[in-house]
Protein backbone atom coordinates (compact mmCIF):
# COMPACT_ATOMS: atom_id res chain seq x y z
CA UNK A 1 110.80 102.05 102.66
CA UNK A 2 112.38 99.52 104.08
CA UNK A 3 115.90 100.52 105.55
CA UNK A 4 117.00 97.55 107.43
CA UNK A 5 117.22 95.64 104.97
CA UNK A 6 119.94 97.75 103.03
CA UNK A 7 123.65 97.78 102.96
CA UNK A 8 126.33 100.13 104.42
CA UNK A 9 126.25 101.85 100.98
CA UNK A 10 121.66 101.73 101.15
CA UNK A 11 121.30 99.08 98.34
CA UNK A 12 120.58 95.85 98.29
CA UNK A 13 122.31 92.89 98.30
CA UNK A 14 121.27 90.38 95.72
CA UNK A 15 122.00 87.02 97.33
CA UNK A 16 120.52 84.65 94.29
CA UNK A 17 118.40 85.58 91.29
CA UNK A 18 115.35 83.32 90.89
CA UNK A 19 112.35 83.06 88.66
CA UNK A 20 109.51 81.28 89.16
CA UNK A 21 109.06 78.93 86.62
CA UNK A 22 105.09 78.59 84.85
CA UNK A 23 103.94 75.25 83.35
CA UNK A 24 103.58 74.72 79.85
CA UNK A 25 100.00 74.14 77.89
CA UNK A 26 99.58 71.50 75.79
CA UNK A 27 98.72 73.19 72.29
CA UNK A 28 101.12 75.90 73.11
CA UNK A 29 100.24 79.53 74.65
CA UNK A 30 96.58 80.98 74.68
CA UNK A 31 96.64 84.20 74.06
CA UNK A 32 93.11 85.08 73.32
CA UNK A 33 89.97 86.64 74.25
CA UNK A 34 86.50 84.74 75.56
CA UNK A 35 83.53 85.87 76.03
CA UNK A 36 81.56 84.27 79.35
CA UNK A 37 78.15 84.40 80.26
CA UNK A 38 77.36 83.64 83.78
CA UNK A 39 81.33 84.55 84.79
CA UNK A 40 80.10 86.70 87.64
CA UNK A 41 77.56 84.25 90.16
CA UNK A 42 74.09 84.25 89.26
CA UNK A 43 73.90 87.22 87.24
CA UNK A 44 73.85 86.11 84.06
CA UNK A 45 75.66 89.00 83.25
CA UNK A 46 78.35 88.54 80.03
CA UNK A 47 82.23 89.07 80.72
CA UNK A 48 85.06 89.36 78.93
CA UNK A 49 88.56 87.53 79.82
CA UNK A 50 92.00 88.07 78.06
CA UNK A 51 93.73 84.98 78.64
CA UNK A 52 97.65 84.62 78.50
CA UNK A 53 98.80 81.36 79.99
CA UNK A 54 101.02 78.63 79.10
CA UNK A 55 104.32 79.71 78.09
CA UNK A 56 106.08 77.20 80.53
CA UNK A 57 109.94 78.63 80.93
CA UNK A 58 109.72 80.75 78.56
CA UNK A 59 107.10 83.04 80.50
CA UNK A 60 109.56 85.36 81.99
CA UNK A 61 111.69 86.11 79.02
CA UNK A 62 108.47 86.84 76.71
CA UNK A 63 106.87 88.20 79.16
CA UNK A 64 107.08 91.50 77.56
CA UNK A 65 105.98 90.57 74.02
CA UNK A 66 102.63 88.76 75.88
CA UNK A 67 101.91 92.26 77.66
CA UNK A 68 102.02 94.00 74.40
CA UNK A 69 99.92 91.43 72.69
CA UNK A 70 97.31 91.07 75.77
CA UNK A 71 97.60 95.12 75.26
CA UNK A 72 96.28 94.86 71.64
CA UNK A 73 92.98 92.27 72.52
CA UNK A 74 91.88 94.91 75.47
CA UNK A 75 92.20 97.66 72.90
CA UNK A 76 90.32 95.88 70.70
CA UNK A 77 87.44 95.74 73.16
CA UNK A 78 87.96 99.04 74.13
CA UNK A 79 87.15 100.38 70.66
CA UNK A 80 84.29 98.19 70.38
CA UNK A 81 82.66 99.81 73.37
CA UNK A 82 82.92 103.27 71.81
């Protein structure tokens, strides 16, 4: 997409590899599932959020096993809706 930013060979050239690092929760990770009322203005209206926070700098190298267990919760919800 972007050529001008490639090499003579068209890759990139990775200069540094950084990750952004998340801050930590006291009480560990939340990985869990609330139920809000009033979450969308005046509405009243009920929502649902799947939380997954926490992790500190750790985040990016379980990142994976928190997308499969966020995953699980919003099928969870999914199947209750049917």
């Amino acid at each position: 997409m972007y050529p001008d930013i490639l090499n003579e060979q068209g890759e990139f050239d990775v200069i540094a590899d950084i990750v952004g690092r998340r801050p930590t929760r006291t009480g560990g990770m939340r990985i869990e599932i609330e139920k809000r009322t009033g979450a969308l203005g005046a509405t009243g209206k009920e929502a649902t959020v799947i939380h997954a926070y926490g992790a500190g700098g750790r985040g990016f190298e379980i990142s994976w096993g928190v997308a499969e267990e966020v995953n699980k919760l919003a099928e969870t919800l999914l199947e209750a809706h049917d």
